[in-house]
Every structure is written in structure tokens, then in C-alpha cells.
C-alpha atoms as a PDB file:
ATOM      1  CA  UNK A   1      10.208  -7.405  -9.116  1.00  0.00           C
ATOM      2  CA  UNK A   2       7.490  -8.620 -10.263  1.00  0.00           C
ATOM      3  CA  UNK A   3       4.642  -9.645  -7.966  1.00  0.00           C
ATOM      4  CA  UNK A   4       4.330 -12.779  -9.877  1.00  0.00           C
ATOM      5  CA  UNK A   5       6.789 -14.784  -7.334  1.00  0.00           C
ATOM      6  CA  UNK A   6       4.699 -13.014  -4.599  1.00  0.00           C
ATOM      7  CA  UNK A   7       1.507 -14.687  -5.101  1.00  0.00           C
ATOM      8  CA  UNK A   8       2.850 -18.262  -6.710  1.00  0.00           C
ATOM      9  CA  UNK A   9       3.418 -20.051  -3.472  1.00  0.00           C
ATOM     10  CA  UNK A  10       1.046 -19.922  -1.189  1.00  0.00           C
ATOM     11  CA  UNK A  11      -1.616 -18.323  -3.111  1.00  0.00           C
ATOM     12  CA  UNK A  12      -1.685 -21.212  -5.619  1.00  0.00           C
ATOM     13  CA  UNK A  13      -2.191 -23.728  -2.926  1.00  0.00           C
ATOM     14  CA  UNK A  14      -4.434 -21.983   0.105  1.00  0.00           C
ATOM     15  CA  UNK A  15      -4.997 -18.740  -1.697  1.00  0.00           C
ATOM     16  CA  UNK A  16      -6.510 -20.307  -4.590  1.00  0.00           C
ATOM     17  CA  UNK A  17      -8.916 -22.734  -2.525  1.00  0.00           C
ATOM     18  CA  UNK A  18     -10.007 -20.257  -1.082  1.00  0.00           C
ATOM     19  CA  UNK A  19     -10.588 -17.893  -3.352  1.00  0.00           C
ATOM     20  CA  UNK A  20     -12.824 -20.327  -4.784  1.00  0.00           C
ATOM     21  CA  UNK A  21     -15.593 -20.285  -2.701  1.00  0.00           C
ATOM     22  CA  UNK A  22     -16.130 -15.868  -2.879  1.00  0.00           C
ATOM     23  CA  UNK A  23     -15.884 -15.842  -6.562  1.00  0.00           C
ATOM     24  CA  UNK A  24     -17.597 -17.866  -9.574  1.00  0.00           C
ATOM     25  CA  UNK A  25     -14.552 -19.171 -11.811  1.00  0.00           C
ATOM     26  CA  UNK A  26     -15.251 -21.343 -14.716  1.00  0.00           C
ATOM     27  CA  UNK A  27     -15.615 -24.895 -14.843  1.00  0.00           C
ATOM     28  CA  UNK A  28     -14.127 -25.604 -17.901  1.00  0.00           C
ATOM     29  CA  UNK A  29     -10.816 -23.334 -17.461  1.00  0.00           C
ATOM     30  CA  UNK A  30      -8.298 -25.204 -19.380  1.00  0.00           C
ATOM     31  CA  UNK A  31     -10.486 -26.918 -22.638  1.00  0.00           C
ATOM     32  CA  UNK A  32      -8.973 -24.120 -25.196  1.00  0.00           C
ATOM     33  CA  UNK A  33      -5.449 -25.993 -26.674  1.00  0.00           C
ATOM     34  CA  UNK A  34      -2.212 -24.819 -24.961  1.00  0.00           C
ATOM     35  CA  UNK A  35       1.177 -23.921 -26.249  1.00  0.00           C
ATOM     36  CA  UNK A  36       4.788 -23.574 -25.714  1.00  0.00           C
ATOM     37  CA  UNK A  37       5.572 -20.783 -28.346  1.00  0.00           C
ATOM     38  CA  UNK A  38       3.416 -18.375 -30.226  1.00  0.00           C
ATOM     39  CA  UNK A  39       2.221 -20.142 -32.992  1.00  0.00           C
ATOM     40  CA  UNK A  40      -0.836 -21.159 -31.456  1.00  0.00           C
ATOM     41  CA  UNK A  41      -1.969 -18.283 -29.486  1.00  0.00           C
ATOM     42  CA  UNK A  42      -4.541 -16.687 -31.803  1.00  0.00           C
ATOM     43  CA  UNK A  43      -6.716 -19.453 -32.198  1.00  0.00           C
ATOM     44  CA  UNK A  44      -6.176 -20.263 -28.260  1.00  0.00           C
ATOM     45  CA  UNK A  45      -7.882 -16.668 -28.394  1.00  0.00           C
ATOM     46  CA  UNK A  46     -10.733 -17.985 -30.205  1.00  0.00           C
ATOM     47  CA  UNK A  47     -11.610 -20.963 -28.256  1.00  0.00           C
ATOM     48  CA  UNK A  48     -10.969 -19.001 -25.051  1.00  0.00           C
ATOM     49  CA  UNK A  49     -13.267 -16.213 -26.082  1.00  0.00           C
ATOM     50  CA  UNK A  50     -16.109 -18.852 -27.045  1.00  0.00           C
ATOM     51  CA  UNK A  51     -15.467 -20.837 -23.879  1.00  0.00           C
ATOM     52  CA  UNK A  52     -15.704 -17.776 -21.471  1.00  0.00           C
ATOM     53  CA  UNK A  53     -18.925 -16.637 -23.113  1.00  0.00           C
ATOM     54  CA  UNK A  54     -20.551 -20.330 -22.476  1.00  0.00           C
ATOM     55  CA  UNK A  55     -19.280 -19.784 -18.460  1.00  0.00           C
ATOM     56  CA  UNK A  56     -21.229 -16.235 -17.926  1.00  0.00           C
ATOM     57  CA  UNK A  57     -18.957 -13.540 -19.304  1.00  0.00           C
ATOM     58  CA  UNK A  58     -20.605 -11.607 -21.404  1.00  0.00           C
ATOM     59  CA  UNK A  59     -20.151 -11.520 -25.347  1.00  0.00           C
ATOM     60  CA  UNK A  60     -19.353  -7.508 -24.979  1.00  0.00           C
ATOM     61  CA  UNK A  61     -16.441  -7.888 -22.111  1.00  0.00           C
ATOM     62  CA  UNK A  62     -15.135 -10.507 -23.780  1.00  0.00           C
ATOM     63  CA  UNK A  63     -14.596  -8.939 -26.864  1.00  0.00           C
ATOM     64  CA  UNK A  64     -13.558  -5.802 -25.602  1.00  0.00           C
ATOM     65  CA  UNK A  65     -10.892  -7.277 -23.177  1.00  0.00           C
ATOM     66  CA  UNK A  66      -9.271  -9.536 -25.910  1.00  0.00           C
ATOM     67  CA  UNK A  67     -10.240  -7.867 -29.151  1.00  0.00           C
ATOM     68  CA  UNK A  68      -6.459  -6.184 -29.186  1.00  0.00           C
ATOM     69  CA  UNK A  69      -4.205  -9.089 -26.922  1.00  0.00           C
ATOM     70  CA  UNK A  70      -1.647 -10.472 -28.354  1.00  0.00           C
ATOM     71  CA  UNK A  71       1.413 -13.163 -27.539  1.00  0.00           C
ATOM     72  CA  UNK A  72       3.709 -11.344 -25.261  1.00  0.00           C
ATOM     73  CA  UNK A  73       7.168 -12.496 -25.986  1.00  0.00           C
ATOM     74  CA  UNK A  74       8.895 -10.096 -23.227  1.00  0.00           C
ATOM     75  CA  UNK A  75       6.305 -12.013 -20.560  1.00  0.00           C
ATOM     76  CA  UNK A  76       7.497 -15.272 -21.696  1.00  0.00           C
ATOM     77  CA  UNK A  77      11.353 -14.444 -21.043  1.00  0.00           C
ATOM     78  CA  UNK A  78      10.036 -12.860 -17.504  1.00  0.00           C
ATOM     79  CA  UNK A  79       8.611 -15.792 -17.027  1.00  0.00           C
ATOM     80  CA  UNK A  80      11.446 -18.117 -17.516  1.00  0.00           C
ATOM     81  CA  UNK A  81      14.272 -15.704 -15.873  1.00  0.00           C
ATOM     82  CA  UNK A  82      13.899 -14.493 -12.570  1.00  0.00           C
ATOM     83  CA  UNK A  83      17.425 -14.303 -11.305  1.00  0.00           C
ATOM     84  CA  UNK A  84      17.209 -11.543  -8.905  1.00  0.00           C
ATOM     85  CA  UNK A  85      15.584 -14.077  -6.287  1.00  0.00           C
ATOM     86  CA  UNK A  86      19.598 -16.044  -6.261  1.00  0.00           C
ATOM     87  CA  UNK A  87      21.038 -13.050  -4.809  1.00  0.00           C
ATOM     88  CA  UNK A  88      22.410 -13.370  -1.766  1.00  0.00           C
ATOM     89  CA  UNK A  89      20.498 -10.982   0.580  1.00  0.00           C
ATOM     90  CA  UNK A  90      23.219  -8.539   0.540  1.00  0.00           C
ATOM     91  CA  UNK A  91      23.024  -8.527  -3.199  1.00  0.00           C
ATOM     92  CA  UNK A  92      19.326  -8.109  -3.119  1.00  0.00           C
ATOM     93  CA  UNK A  93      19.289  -5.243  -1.332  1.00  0.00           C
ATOM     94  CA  UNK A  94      21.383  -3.227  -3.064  1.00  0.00           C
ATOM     95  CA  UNK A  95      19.951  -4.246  -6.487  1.00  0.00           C
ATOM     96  CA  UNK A  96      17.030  -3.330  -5.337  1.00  0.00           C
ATOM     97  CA  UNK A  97      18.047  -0.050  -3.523  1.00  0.00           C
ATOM     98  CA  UNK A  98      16.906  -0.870  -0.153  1.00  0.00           C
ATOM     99  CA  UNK A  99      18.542   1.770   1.625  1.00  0.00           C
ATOM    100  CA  UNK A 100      17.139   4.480  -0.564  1.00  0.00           C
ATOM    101  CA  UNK A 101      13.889   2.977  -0.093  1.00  0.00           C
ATOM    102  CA  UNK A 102      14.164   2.908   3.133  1.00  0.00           C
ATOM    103  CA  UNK A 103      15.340   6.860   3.442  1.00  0.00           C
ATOM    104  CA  UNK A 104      12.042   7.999   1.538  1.00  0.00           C
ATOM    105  CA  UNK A 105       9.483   5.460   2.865  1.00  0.00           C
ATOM    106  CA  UNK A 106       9.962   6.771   6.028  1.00  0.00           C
ATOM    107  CA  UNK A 107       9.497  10.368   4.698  1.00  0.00           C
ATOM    108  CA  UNK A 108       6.110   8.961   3.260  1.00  0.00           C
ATOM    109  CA  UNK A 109       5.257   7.574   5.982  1.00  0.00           C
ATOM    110  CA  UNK A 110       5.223  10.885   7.711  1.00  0.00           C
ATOM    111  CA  UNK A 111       3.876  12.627   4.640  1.00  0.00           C
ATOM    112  CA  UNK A 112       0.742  10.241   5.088  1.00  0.00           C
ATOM    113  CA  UNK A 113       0.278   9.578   9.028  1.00  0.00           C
ATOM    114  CA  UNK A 114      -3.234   9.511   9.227  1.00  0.00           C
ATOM    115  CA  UNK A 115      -3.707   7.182   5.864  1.00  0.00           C
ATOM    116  CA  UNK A 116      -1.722   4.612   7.612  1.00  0.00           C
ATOM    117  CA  UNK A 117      -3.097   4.837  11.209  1.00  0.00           C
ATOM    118  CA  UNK A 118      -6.447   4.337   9.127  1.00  0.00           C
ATOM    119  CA  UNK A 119      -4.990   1.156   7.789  1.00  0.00           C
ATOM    120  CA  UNK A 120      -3.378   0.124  11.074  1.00  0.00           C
ATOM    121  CA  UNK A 121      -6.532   0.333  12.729  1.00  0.00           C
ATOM    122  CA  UNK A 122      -8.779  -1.368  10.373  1.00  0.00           C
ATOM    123  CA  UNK A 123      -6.435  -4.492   9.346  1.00  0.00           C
ATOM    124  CA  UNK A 124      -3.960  -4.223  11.963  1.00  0.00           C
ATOM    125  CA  UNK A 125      -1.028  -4.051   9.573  1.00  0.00           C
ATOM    126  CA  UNK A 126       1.745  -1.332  10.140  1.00  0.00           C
ATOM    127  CA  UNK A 127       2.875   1.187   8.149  1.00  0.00           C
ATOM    128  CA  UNK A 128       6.487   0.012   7.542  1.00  0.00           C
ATOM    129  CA  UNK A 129       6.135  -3.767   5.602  1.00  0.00           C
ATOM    130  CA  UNK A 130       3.479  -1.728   3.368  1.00  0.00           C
ATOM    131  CA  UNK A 131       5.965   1.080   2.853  1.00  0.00           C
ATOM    132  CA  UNK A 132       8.528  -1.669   2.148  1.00  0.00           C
ATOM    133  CA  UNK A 133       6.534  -3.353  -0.671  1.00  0.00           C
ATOM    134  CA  UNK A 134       5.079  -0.476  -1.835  1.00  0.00           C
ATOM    135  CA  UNK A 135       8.888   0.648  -2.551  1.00  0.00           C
ATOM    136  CA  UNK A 136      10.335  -2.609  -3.726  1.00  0.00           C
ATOM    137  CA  UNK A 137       7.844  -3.246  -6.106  1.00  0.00           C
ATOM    138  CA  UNK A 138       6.964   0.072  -8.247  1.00  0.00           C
ATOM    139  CA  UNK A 139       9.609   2.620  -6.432  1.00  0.00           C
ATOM    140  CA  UNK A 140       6.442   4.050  -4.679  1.00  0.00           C
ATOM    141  CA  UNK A 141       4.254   4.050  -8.133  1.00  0.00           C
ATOM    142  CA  UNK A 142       6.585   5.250  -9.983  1.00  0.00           C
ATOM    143  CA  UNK A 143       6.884   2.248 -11.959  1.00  0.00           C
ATOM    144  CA  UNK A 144       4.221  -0.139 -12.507  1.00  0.00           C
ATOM    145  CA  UNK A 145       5.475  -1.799 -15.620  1.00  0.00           C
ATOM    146  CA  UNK A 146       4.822  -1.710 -19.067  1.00  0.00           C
ATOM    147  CA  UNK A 147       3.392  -4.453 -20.839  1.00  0.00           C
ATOM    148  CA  UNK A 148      -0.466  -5.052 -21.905  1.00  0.00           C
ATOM    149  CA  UNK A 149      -1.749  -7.054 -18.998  1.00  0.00           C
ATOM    150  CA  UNK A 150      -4.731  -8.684 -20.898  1.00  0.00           C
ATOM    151  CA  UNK A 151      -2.156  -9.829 -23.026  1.00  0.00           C
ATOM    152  CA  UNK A 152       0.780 -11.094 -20.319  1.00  0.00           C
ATOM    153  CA  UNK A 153      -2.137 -12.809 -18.837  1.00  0.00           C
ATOM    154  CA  UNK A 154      -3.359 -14.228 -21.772  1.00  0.00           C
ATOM    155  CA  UNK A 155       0.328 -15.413 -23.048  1.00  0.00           C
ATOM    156  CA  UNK A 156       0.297 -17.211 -19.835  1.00  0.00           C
ATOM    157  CA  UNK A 157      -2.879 -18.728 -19.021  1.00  0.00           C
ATOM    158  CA  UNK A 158      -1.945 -20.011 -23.205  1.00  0.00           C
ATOM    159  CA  UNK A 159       1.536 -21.235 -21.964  1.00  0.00           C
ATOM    160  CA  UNK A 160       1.702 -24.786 -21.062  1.00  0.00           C
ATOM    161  CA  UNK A 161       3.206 -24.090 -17.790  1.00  0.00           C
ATOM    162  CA  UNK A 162       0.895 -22.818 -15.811  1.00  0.00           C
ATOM    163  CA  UNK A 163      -2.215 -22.944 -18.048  1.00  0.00           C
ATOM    164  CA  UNK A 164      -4.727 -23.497 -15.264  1.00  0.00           C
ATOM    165  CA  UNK A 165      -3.197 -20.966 -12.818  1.00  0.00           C
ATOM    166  CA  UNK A 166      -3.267 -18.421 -15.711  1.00  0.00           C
ATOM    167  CA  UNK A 167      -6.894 -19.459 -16.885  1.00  0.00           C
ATOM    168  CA  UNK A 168      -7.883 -18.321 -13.763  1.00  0.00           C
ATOM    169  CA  UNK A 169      -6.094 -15.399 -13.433  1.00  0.00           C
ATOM    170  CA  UNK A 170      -7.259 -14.104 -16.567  1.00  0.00           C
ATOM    171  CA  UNK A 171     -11.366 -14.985 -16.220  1.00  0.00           C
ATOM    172  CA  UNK A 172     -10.549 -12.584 -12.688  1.00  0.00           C
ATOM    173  CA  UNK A 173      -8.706 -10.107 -15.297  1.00  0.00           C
ATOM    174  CA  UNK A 174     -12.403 -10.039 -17.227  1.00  0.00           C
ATOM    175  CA  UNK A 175     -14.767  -9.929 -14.400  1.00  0.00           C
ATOM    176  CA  UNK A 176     -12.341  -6.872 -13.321  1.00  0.00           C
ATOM    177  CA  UNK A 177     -13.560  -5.971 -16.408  1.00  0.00           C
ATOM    178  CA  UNK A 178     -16.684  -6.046 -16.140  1.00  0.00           C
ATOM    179  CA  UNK A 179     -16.552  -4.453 -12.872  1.00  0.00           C
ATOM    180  CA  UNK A 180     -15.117  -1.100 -14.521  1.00  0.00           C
ATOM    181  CA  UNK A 181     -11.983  -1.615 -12.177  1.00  0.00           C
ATOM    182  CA  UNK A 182      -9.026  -2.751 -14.822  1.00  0.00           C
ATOM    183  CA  UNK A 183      -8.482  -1.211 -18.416  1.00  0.00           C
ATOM    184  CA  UNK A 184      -8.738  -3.174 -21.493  1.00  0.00           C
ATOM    185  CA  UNK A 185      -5.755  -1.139 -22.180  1.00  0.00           C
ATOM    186  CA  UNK A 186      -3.855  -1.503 -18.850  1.00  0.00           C
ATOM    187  CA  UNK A 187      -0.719  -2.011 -18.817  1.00  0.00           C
ATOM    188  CA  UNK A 188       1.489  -3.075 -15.410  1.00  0.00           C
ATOM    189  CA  UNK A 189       4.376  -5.872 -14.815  1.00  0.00           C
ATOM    190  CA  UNK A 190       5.595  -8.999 -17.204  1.00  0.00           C
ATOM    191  CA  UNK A 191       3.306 -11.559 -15.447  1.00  0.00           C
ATOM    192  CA  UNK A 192      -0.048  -9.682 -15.379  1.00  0.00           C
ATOM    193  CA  UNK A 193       0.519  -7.804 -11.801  1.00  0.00           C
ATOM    194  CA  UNK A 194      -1.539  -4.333 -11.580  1.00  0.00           C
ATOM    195  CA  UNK A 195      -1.006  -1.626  -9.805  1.00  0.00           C
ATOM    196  CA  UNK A 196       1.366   0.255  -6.853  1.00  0.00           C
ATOM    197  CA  UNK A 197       1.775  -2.924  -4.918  1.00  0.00           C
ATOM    198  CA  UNK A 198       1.602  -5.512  -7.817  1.00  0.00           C
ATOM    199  CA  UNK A 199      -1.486  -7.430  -7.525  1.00  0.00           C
ATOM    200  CA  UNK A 200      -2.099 -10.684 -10.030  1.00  0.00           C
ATOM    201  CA  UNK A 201      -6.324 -10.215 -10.958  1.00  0.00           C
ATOM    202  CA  UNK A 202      -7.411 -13.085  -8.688  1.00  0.00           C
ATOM    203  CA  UNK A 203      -5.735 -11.333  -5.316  1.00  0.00           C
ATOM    204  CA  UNK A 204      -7.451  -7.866  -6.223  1.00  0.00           C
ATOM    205  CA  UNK A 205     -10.521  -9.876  -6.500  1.00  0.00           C
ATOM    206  CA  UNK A 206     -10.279 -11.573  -3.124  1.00  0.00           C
ATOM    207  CA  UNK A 207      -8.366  -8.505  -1.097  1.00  0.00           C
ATOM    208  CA  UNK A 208      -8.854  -5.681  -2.916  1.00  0.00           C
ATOM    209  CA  UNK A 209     -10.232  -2.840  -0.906  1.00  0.00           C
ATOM    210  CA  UNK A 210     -11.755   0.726  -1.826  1.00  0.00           C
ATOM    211  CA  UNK A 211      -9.209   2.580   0.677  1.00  0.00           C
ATOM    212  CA  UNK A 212     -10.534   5.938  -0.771  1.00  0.00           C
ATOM    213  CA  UNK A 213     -14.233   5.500  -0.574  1.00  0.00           C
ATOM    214  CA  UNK A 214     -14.918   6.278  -4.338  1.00  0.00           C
ATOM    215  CA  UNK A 215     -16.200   2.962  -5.343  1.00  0.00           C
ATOM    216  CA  UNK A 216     -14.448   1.630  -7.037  1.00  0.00           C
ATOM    217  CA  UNK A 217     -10.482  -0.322  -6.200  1.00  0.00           C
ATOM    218  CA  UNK A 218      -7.794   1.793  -8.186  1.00  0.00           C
ATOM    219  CA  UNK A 219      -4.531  -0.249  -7.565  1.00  0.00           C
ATOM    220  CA  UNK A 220      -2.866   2.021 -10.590  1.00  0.00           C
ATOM    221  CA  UNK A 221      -4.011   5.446  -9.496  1.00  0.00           C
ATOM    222  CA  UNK A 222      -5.476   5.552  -5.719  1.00  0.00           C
ATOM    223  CA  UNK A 223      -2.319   4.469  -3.181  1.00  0.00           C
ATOM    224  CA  UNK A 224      -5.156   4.391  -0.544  1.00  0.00           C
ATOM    225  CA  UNK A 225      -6.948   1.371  -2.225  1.00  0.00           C
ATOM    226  CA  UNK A 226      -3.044  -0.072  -3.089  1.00  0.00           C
ATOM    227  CA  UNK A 227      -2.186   0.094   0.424  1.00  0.00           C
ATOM    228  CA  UNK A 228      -5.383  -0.892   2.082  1.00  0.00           C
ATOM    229  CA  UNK A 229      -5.605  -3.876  -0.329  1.00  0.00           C
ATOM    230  CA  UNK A 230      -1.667  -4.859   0.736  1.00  0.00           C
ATOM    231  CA  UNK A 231      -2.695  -4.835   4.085  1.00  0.00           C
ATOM    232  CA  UNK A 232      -5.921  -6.716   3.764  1.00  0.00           C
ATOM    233  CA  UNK A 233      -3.612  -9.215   1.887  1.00  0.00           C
ATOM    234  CA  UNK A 234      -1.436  -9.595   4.625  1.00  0.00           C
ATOM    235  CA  UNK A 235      -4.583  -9.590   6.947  1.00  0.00           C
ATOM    236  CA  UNK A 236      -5.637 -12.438   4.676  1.00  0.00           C
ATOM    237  CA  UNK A 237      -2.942 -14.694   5.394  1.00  0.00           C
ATOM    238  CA  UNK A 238      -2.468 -14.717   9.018  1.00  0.00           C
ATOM    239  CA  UNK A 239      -1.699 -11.178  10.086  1.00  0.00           C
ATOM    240  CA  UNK A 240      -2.090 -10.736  13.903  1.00  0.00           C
ATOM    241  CA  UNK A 241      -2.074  -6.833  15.185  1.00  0.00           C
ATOM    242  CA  UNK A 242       0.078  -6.078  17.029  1.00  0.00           C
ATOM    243  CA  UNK A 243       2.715  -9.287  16.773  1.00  0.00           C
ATOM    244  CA  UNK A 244       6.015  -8.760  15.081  1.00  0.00           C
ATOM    245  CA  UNK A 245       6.795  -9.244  11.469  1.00  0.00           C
ATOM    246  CA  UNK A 246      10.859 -10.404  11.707  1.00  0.00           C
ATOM    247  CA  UNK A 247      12.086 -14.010  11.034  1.00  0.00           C
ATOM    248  CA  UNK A 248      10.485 -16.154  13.942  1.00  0.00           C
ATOM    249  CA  UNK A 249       8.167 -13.534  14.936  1.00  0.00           C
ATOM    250  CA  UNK A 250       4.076 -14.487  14.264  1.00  0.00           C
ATOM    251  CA  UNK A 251       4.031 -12.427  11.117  1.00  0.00           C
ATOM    252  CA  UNK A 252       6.489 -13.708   9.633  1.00  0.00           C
ATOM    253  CA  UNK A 253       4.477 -16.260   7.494  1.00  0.00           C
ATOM    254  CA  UNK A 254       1.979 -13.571   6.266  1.00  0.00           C
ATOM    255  CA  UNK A 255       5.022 -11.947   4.445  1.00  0.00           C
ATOM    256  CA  UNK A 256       5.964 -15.401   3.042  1.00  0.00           C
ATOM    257  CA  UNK A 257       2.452 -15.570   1.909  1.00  0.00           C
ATOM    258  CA  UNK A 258       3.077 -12.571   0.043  1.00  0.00           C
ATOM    259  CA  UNK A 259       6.571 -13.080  -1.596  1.00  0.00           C
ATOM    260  CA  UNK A 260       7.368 -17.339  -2.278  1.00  0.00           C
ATOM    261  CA  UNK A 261      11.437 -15.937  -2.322  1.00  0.00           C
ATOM    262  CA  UNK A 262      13.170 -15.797   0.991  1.00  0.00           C
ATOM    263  CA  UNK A 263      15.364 -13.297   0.133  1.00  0.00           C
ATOM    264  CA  UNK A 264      12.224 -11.013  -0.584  1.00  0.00           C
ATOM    265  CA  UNK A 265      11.084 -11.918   2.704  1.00  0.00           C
ATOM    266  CA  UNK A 266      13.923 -11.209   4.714  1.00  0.00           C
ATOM    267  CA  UNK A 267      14.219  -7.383   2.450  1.00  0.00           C
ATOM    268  CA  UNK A 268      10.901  -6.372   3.698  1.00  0.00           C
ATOM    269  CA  UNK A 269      11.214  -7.539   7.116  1.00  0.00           C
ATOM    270  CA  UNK A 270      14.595  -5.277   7.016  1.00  0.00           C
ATOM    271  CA  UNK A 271      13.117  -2.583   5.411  1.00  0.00           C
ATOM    272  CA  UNK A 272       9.782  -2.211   6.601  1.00  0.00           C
ATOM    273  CA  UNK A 273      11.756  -2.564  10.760  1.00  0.00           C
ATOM    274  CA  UNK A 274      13.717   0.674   9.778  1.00  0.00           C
ATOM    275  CA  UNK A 275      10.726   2.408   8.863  1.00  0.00           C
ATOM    276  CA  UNK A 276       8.788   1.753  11.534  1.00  0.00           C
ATOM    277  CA  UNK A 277      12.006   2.775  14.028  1.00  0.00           C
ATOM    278  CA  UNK A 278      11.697  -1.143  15.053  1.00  0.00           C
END
């Protein structure tokens, strides 16, 4: 997957808002020129580097996040070809190997009992639609993608598209930053997601939790702080303990607030049911 369809939905409309009023974004997000191919990117760079200095990033971050980005090509044909979301649900799930998720989340969840009873009593949030996600998007971690997320964010919040969304998305990617919690030389999905549950910069800023009490939220290396920050996600967006999670049920709509596709929807309901012995 990516976790870019995740987030687009709902987090652009309420997400967003409210994100707003926790952390300082820039008032001038979308001066610097956009484009539609790469032609233009490196002196987008420029302007975006001088306007993020004038709105309180500092000259060393800035140049040390962007110094090395560069147009991502591979995030632009992400961007414009997400098929897998047409699949009938069927289809989905065996694309995306539900079953065989669903055979070794349940041995994880066993393997880590008391890290999700931790997380069940703190957010209220169950073990299986965390398993679920954690599964569908990185196979457990094991794949967390491989592009240069300054640089998918960058390409984007420089597309045309979705310049604003993106402009924000990327001044969250520097005050990560700046916050010694994302690389300069990360690398994660097509769209700028990081981490074992796919997080786009502004969501780890707004839910992001330190699940393993270090200090710091890891959502590449720690699956406590992944996991913890899923659930406060999910928390986020209208999760009630102890209510169901299947189509009708209350929390329903805090998995649609994670994934915009229904098909996604419906997949983790499935999987996350069998995993919990629902």
C-alpha cells in the first residue's frame, strides 16, 4: 500500500483542521512556484528553503533536510496509479495476502500479549485492526519502502496537485527534523509515509506516541511507538473501547478515517476479526 490513501480523506478535511491548532505550520505554505514535471523542482527547492527559514525553521535543518532531495520520478507514477484500491475485495485480499497475514498476526499477537494489553488499556484499541495494518502495510516491518522521503515529500508538496497538502506535510517532515525523530536520509513508501504502520509527517506529529519510553517516536525501528501511535490514530478519530470495529459497528468510521478506500476498510475489518477470534 501505501499509507498515502490512508490519510487523504478524512485527514485532509478534519485531520488537517485540527492538526492546526497543536502545531505551528507556516503561513505562507504555497508562495514557492509549482510544477507538473521536473523541470522546475530545483529552484522550487530554493524558494522553499528561503521561505521556511522566514517561518521559524532554522537555517541548519533546513539545509540539512534538503541539501541532498531531489525530484522523485517513481513518487510521481505512485502518485498517479493506485490501482490496487479497484479490486474487488476478493481480489484485494489475495493481492495483498490476507490470509497469510492473518496466520502470523495472530502468532504476533501472542508473541507480544502484554505490548498489546498495554495498548488496549491506554487507547482502548484492540490488538487485531493494529495487527491487520501493521501486516498490510509493511508485512510486519519488513518492508517500509524505499524511496528518500524528504524527497517524495518534496516532489509532492512541488507537484501542482496537491501543493498545499504536501507543503504541509513536508514543514511536519522538518520539524521531525528538528526534533531528532526522522532521518535526513530516511527512506519509507512513494508518498512520504514512515515507518511500520505508514505514517505521512503531519499524523506522526499529531498521534505519534513514545510506546517504548525512550524519548523519542521511532515509527522505523520501535513497533511499540508504531503500534501505540496506530492506535492513538484510531483513538483520534472516534475510537470507542470496547465497541466493534465491522461494517455498521461504532468503529467502523475510525478505520475509514484511517484508509479513504473501502476495500481497505472492509480487509482490516476481516483481518483484524480473525485475529482477535471475533
Amino acid at each position: 500500500m501505501t499509507g498515502y490513501s490512508m490519510h487523504m480523506a478524512k485527514c485532509a478535511a478534519a485531520g488537517l483542521a485540527a492538526l492546526i491548532s497543536t502545531v505551528v505550520l507556516p503561513a505562507t505554505a504555497v508562495a514557492a512556484q509549482c510544477g507538473n514535471d521536473g523541470s522546475g523542482f530545483a529552484a522550487w527547492v530554493s524558494e522553499f528553503k528561503r521561505e521556511a527559514a522566514g517561518n521559524g525553521i532554522s537555517a541548519s535543518v533546513v539545509d540539512q533536510a534538503l541539501g541532498d532531495v531531489a525530484y522523485s520520478r517513481a513518487t510521481i507514477r505512485a502518485d498517479r496509479g493506485q490501482k490496487s484500491f479497484k479490486l474487488s475485495l476478493d481480489q484485494f485480499m489475495q493481492k495483498r495476502g490476507g490470509q497469510a497475514i492473518i496466520s502470523r498476526g495472530r502468532k504476533l499477537r501472542a508473541q507480544n500479549a502484554k505490548l498489546f494489553a498495554s495498548i488496549e488499556q491506554r487507547f482502548g484499541v484492540p490488538a487485531g485492526p493494529l495487527i491487520a495494518i501493521w501486516g498490510m502495510e509493511t508485512g510486519f516491518g519488513s518492508f517500509m519502502g524505499k524511496e528518500h522521503t524528504l524527497s517524495a515529500v518534496s516532489t509532492l508538496a512541488y507537484d501542482c496537485r496537491r501543493s498545499a497538502y504536501f507543503t504541509d506535510q513536508l514543514y511536519a517532515a522538518l520539524q521531525l527534523v528538528e526534533r531528532g525523530d526522522l532521518s535526513p536520509a530516511a527512506r519509507g513508501a512513494a508518498h512520504g509515509e514512515i515507518g511500520q504502520t505508514q505514517f505521512l509527517p503531519l499524523n506522526v506529529l499529531k498521534f505519534g506516541v513514545d510506546g517504548d519510553g525512550n524519548g523519542h517516536i521511532d515509527m522505523v525501528r520501535s513497533k511499540a511507538d508504531a503500534l501505540a501511535s496506530t492506535a492513538n490514530f484510531l483513538r483520534g478519530h472516534g475510537w470507542q473501547p470496547g465497541g466493534g470495529y465491522q461494517p455498521g459497528d461504532v468503529n467502523f468510521a475510525a478505520i475509514q478515517g484511517w484508509n479513504a478506500a473501502s476495500v481497505y476498510q472492509q480487509a482490516i475489518a476481516i483481518i483484524g476479526a480473525e485475529i482477535d477470534g471475533d
